[in-house]
PDB file of N, CA and C in Angstrom:
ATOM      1  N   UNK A   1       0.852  -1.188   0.000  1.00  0.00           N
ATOM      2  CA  UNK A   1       0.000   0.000   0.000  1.00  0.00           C
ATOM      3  C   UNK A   1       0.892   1.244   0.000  1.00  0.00           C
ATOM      4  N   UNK A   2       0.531   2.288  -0.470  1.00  0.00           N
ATOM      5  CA  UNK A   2       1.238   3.646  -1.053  1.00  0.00           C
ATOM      6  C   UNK A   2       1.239   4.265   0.656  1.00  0.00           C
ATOM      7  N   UNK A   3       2.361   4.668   1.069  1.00  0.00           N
ATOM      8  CA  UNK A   3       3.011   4.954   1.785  1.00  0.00           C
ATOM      9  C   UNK A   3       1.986   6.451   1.881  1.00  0.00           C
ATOM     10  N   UNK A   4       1.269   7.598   1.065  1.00  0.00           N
ATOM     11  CA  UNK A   4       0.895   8.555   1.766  1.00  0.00           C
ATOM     12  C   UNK A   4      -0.648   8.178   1.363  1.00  0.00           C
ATOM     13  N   UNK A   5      -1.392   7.276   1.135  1.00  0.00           N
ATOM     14  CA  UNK A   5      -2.459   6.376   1.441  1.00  0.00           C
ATOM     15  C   UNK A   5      -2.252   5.843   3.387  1.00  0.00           C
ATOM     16  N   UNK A   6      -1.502   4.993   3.405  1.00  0.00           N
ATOM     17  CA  UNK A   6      -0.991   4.889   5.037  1.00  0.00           C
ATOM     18  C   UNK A   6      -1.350   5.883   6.031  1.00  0.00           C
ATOM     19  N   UNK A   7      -0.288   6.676   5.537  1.00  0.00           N
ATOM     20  CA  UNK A   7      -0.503   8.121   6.260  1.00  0.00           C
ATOM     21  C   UNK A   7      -1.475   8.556   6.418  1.00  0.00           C
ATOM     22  N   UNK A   8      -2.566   9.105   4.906  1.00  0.00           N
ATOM     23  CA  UNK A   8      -3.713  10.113   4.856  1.00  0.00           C
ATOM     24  C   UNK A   8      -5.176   9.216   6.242  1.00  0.00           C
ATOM     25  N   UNK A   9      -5.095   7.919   6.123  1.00  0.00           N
ATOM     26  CA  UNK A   9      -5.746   6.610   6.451  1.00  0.00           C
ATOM     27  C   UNK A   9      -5.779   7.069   8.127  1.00  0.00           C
ATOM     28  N   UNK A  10      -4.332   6.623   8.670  1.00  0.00           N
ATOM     29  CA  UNK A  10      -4.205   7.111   9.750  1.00  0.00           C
ATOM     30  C   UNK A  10      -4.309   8.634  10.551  1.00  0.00           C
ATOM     31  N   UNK A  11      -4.034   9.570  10.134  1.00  0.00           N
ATOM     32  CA  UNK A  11      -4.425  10.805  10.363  1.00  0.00           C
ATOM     33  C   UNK A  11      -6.167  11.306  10.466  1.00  0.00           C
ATOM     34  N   UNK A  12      -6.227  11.080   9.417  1.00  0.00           N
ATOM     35  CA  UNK A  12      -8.075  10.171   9.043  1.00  0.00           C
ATOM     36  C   UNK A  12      -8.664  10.083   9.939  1.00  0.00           C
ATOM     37  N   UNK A  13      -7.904   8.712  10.828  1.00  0.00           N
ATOM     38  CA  UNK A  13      -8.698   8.304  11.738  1.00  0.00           C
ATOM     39  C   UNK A  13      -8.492   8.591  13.003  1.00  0.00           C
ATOM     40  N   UNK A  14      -7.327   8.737  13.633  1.00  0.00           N
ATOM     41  CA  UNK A  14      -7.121  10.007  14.658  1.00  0.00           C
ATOM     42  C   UNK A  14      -7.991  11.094  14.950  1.00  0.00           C
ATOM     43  N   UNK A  15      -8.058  11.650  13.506  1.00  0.00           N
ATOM     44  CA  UNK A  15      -8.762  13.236  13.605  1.00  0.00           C
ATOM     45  C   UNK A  15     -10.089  12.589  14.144  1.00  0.00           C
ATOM     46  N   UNK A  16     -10.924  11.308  13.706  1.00  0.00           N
ATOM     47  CA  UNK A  16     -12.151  11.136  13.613  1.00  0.00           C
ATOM     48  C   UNK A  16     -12.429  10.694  15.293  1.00  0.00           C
ATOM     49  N   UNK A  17     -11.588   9.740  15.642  1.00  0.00           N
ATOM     50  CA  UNK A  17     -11.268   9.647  17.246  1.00  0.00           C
ATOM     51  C   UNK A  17     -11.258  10.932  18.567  1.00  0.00           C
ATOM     52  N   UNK A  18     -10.562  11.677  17.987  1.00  0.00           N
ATOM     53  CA  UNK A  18     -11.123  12.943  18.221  1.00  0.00           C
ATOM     54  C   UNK A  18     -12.160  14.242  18.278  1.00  0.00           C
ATOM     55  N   UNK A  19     -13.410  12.841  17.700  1.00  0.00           N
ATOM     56  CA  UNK A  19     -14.004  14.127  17.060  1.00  0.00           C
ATOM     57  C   UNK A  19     -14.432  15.056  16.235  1.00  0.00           C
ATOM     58  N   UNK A  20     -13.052  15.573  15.629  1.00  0.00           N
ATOM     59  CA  UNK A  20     -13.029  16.352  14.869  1.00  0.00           C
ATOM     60  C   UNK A  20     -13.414  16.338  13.798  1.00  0.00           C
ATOM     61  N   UNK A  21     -14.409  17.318  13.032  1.00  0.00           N
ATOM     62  CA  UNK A  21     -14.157  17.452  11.421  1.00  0.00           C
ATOM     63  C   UNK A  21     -13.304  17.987  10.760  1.00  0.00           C
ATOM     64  N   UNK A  22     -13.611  17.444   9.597  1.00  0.00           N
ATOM     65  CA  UNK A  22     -12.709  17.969   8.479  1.00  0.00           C
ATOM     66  C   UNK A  22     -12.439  19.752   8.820  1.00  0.00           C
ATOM     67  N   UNK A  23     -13.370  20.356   8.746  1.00  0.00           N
ATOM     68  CA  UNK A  23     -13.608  22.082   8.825  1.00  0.00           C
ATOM     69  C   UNK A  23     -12.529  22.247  10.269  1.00  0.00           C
ATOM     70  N   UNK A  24     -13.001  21.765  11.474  1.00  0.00           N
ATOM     71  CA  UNK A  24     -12.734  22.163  12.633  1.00  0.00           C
ATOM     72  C   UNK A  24     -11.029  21.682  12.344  1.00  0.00           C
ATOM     73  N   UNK A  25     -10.909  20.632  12.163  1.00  0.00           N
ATOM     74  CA  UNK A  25      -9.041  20.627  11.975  1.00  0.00           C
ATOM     75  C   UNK A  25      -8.261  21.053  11.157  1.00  0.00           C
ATOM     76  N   UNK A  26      -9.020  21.185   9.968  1.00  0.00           N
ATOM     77  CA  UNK A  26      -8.233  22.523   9.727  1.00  0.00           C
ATOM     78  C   UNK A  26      -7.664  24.139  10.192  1.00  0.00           C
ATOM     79  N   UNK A  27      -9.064  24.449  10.891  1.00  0.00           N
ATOM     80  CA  UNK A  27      -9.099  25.512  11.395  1.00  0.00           C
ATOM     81  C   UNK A  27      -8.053  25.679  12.491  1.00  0.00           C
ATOM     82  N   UNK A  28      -8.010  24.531  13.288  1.00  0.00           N
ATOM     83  CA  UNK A  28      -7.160  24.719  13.980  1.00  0.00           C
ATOM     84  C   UNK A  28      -5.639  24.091  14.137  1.00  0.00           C
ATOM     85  N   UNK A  29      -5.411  23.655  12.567  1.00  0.00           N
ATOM     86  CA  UNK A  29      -4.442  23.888  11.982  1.00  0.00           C
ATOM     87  C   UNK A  29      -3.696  25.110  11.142  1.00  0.00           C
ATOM     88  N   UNK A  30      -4.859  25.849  11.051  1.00  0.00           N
ATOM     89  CA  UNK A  30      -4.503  26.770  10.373  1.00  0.00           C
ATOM     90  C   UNK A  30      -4.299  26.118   8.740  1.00  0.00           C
ATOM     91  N   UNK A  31      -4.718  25.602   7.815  1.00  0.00           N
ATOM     92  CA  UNK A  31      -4.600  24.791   6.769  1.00  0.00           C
ATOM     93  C   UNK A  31      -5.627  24.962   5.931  1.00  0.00           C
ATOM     94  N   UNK A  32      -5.407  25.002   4.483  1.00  0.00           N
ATOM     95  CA  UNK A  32      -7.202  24.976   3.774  1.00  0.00           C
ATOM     96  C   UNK A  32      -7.449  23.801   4.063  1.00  0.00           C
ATOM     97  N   UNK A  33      -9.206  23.776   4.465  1.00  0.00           N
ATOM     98  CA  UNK A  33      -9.415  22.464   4.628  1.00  0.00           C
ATOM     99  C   UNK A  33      -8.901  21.497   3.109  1.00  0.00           C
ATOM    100  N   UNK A  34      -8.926  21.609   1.902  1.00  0.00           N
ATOM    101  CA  UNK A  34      -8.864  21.112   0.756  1.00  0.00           C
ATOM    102  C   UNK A  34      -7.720  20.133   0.918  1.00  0.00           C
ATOM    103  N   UNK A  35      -6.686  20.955   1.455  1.00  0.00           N
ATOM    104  CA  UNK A  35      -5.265  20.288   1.945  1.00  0.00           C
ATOM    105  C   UNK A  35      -5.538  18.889   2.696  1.00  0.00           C
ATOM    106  N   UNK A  36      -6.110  19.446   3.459  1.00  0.00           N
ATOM    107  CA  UNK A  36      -6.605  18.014   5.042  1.00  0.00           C
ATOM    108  C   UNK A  36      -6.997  17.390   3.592  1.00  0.00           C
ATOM    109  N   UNK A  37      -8.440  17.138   3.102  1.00  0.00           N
ATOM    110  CA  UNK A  37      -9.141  16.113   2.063  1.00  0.00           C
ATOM    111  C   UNK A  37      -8.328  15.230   1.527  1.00  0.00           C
ATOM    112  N   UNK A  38      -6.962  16.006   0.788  1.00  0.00           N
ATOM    113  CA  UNK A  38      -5.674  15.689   0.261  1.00  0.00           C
ATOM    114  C   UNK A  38      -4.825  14.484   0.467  1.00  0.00           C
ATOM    115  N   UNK A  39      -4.559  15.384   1.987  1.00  0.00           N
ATOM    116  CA  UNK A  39      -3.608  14.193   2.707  1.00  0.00           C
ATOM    117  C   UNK A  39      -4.908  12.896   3.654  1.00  0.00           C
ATOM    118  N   UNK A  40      -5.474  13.416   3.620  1.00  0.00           N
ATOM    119  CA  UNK A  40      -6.302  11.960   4.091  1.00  0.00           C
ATOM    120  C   UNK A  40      -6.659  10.886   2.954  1.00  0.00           C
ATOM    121  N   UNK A  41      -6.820  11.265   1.841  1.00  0.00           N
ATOM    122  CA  UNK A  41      -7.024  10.726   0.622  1.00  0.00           C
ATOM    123  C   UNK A  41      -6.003  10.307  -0.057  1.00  0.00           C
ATOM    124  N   UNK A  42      -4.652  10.339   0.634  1.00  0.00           N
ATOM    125  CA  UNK A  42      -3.347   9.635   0.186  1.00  0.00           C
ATOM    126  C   UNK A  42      -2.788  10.828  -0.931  1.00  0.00           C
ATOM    127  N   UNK A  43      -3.362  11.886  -1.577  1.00  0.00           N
ATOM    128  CA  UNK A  43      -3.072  12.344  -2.582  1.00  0.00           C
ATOM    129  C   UNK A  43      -2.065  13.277  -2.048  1.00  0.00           C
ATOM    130  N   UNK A  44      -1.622  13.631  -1.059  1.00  0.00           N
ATOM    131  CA  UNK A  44      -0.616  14.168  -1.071  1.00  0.00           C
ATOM    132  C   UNK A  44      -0.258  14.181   0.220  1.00  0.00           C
ATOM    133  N   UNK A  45       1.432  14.527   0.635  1.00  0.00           N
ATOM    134  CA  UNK A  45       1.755  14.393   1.942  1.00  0.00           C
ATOM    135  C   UNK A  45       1.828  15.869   2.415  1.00  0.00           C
ATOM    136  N   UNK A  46       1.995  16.103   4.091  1.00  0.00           N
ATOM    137  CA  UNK A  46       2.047  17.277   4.961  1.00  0.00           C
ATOM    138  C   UNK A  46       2.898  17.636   4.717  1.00  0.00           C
ATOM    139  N   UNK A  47       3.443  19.085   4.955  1.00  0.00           N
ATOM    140  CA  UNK A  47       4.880  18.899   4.937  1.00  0.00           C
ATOM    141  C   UNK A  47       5.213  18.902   6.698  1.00  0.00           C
ATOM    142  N   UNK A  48       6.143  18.755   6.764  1.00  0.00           N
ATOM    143  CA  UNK A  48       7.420  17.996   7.894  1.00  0.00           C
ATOM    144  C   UNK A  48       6.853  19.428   9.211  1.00  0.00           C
ATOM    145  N   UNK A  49       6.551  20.501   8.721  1.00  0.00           N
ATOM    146  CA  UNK A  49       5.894  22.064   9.557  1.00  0.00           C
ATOM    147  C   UNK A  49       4.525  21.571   9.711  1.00  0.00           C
ATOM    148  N   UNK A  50       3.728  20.805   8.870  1.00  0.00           N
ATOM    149  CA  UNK A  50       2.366  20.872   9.070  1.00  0.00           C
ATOM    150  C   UNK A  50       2.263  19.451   9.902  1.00  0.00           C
ATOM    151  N   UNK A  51       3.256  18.502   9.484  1.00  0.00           N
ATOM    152  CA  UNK A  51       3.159  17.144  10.233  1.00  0.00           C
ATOM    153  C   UNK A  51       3.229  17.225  11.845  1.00  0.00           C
ATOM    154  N   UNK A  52       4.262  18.112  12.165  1.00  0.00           N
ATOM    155  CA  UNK A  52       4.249  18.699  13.718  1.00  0.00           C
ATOM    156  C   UNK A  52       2.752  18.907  14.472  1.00  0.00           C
ATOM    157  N   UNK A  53       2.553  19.669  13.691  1.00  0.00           N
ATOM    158  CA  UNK A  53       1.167  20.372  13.507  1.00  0.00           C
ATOM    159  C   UNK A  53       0.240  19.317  13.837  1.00  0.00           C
ATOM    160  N   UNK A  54      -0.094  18.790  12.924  1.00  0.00           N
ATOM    161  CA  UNK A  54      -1.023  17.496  12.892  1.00  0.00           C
ATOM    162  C   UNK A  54      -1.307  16.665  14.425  1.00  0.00           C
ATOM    163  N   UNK A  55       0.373  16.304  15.010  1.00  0.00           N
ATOM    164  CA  UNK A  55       0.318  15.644  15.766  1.00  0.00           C
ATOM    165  C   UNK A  55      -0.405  16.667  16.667  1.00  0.00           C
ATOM    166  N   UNK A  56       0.309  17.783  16.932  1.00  0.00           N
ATOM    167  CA  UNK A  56       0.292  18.211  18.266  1.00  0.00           C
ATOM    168  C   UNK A  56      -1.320  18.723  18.290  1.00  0.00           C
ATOM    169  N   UNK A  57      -2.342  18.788  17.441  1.00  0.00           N
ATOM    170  CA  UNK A  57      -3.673  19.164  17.587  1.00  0.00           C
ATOM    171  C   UNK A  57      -4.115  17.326  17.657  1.00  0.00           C
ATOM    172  N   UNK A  58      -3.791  16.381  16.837  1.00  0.00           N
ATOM    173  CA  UNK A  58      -3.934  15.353  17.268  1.00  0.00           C
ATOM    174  C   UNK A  58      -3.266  14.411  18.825  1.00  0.00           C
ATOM    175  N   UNK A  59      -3.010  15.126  19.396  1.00  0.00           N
ATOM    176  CA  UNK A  59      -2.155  14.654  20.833  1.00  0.00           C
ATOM    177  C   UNK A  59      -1.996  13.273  20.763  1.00  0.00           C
ATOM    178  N   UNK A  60      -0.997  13.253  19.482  1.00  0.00           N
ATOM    179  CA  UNK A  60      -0.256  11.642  18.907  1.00  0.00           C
ATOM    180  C   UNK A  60       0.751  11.754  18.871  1.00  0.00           C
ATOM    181  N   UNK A  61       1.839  10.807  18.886  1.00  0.00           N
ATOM    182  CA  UNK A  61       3.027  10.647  18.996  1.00  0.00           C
ATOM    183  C   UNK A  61       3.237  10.356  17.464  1.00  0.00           C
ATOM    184  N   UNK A  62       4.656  10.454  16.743  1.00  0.00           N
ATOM    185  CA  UNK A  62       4.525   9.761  15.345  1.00  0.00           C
ATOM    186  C   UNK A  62       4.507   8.533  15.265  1.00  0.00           C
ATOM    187  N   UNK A  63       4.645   7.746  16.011  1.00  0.00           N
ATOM    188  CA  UNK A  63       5.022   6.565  15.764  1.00  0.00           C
ATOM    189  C   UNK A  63       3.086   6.024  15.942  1.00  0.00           C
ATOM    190  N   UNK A  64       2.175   7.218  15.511  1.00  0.00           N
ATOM    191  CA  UNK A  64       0.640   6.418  15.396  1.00  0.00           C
ATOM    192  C   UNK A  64       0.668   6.591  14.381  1.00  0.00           C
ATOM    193  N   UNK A  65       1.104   7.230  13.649  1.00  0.00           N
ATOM    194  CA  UNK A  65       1.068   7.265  12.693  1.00  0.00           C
ATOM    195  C   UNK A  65       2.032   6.394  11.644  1.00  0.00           C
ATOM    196  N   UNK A  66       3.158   5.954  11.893  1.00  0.00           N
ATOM    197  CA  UNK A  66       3.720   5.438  10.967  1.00  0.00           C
ATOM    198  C   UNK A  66       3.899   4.359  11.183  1.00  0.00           C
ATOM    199  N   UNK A  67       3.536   3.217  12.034  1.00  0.00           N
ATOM    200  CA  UNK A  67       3.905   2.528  12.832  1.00  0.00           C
ATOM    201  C   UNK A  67       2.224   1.398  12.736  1.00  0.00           C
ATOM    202  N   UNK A  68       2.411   0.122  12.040  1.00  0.00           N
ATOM    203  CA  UNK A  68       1.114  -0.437  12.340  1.00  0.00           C
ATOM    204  C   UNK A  68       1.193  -1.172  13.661  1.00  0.00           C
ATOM    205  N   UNK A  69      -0.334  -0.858  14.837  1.00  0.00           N
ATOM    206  CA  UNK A  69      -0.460  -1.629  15.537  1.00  0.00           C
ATOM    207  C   UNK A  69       0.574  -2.848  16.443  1.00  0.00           C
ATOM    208  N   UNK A  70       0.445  -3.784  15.110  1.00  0.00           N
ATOM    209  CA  UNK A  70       0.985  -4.709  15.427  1.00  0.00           C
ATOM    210  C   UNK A  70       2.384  -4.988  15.310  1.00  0.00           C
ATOM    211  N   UNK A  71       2.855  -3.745  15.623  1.00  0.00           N
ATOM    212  CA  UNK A  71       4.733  -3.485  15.493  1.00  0.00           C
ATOM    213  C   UNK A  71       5.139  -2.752  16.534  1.00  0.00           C
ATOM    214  N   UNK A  72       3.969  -2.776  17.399  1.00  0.00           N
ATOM    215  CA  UNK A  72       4.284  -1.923  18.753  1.00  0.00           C
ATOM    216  C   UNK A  72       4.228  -3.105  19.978  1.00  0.00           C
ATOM    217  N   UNK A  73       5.573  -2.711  20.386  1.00  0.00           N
ATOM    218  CA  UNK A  73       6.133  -3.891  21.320  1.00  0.00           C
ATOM    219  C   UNK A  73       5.366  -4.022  22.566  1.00  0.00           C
ATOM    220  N   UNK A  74       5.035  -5.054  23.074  1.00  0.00           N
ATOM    221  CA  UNK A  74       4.123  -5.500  24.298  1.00  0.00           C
ATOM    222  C   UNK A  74       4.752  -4.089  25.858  1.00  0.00           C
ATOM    223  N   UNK A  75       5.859  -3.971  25.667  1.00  0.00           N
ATOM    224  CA  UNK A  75       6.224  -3.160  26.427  1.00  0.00           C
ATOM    225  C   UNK A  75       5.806  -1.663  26.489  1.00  0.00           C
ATOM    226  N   UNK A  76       5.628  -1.548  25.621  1.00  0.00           N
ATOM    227  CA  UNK A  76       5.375   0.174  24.891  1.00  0.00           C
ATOM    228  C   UNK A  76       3.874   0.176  25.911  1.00  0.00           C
ATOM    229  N   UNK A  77       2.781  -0.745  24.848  1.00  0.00           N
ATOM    230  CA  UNK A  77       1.518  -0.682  25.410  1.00  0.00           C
ATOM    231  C   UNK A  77       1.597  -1.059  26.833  1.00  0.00           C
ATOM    232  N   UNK A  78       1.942  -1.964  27.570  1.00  0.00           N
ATOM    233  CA  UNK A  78       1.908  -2.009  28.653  1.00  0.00           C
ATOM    234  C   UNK A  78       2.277  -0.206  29.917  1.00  0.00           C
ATOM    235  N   UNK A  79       3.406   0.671  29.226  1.00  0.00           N
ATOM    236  CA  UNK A  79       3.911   1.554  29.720  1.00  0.00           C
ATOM    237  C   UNK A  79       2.587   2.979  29.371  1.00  0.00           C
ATOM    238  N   UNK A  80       1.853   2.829  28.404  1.00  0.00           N
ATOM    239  CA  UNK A  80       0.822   3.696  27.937  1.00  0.00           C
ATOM    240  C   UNK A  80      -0.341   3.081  28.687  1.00  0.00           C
ATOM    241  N   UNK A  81      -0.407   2.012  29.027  1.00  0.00           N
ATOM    242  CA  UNK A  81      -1.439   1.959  29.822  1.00  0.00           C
ATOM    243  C   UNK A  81      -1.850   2.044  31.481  1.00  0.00           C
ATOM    244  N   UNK A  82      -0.350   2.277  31.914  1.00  0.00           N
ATOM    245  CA  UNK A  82      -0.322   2.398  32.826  1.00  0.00           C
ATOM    246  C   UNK A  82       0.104   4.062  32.790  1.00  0.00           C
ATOM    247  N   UNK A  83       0.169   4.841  31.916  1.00  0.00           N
ATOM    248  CA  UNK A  83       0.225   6.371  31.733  1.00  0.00           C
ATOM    249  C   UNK A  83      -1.247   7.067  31.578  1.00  0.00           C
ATOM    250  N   UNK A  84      -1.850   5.691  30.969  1.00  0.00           N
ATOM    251  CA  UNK A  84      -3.494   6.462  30.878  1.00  0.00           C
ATOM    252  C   UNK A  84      -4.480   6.049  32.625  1.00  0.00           C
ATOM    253  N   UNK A  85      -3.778   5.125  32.815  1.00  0.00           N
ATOM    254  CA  UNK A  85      -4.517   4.628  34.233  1.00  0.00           C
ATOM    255  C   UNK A  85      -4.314   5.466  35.112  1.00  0.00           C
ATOM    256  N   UNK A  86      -3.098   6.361  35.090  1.00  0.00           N
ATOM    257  CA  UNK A  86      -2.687   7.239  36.282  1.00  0.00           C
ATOM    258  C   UNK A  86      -3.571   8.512  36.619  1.00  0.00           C
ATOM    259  N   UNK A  87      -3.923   8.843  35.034  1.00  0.00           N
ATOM    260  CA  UNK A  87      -4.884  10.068  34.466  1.00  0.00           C
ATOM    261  C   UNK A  87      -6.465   9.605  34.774  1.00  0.00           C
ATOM    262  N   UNK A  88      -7.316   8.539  35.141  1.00  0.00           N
ATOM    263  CA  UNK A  88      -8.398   8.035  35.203  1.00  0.00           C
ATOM    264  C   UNK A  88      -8.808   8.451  36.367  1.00  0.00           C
ATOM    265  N   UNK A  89     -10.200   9.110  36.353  1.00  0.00           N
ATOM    266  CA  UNK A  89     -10.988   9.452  37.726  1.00  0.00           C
ATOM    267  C   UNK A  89     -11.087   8.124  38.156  1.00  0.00           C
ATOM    268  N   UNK A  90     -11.361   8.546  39.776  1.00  0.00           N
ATOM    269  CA  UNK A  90     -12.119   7.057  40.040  1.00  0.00           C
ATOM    270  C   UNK A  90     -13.103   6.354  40.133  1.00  0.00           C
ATOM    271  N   UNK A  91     -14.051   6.942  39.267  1.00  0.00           N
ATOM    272  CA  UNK A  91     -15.673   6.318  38.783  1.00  0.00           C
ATOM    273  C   UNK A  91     -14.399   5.563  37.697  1.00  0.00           C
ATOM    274  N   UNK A  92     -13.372   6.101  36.677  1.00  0.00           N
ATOM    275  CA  UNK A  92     -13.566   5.606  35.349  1.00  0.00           C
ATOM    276  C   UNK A  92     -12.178   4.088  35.055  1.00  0.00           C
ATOM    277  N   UNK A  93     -11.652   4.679  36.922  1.00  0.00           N
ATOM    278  CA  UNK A  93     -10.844   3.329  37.288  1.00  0.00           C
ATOM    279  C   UNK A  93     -11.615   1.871  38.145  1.00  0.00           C
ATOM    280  N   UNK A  94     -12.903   2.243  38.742  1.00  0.00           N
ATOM    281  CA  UNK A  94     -13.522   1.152  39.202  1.00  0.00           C
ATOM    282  C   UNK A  94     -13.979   0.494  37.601  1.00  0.00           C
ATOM    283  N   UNK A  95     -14.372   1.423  36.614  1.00  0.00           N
ATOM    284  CA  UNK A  95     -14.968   0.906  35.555  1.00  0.00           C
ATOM    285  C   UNK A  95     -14.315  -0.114  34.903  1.00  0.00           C
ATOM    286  N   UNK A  96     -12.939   0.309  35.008  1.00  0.00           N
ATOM    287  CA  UNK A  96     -12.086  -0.570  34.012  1.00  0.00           C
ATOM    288  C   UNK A  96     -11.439  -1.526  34.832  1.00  0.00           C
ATOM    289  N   UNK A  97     -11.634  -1.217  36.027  1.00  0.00           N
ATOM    290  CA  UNK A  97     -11.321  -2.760  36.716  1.00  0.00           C
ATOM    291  C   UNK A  97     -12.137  -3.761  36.812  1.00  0.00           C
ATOM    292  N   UNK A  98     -13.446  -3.204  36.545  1.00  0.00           N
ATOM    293  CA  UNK A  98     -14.691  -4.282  35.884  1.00  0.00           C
ATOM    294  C   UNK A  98     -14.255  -4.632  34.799  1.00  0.00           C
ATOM    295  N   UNK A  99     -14.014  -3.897  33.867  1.00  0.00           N
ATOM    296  CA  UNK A  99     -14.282  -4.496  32.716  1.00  0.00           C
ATOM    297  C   UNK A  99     -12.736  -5.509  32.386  1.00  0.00           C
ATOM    298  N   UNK A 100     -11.599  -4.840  32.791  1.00  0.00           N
ATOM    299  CA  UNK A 100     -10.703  -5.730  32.888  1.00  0.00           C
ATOM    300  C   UNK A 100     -10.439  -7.603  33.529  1.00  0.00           C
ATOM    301  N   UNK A 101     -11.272  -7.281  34.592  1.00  0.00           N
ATOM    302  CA  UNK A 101     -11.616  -8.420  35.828  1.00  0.00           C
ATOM    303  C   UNK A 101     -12.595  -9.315  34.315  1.00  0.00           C
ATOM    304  N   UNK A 102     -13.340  -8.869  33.849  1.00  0.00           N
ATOM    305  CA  UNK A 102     -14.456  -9.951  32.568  1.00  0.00           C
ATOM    306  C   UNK A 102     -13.711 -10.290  31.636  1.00  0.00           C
ATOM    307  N   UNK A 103     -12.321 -10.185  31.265  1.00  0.00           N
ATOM    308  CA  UNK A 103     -11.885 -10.137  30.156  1.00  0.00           C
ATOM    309  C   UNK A 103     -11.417 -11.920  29.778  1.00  0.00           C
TER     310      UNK A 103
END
């Protein structure tokens, strides 16, 4: 698969995880939206100023982006999940100790 297909795919779906529309991330990228359509549609890449960009309104690391899933070492996720557990109220840590405890 075309390497800024990959990219546009993942960014894509970040933004959508977030929320965000097309209009609103641009905006607060500062970017024509046309651009965003672009690079989500593989047709063209960010540049390396707007890729910064991207992440830091997407509060992603690059490696979500370039990096499939299943190439991220058991260690990594284990260390992010215990970075997101630290951040969890505690209605939303009893929750997930339910749902963890069913698994």
């Amino acid at each position: 698969m075309d390497i800024k297909v990959i990219l546009g795919s993942k960014i894509k779906s970040l933004r959508r995880k977030r929320k965000l529309s097309q209009e609103k991330f641009s905006e607060l990228l500062g970017m024509n939206p046309r651009q965003i359509v672009r690079i989500e549609k593989g047709e063209s890449f960010p540049t390396a100023e707007n890729l910064e960009k991207i992440l830091a309104v997407l509060d992603a690391e690059p490696h979500e982006l370039f990096f499939r899933e299943e190439c991220i070492s058991d260690e990594y996720l284990k260390n992010e999940l215990i970075k997101n557990i630290q951040n969890l109220s505690s209605k939303n840590l009893k929750l997930l100790y339910l749902v963890v405890n069913n698994l």
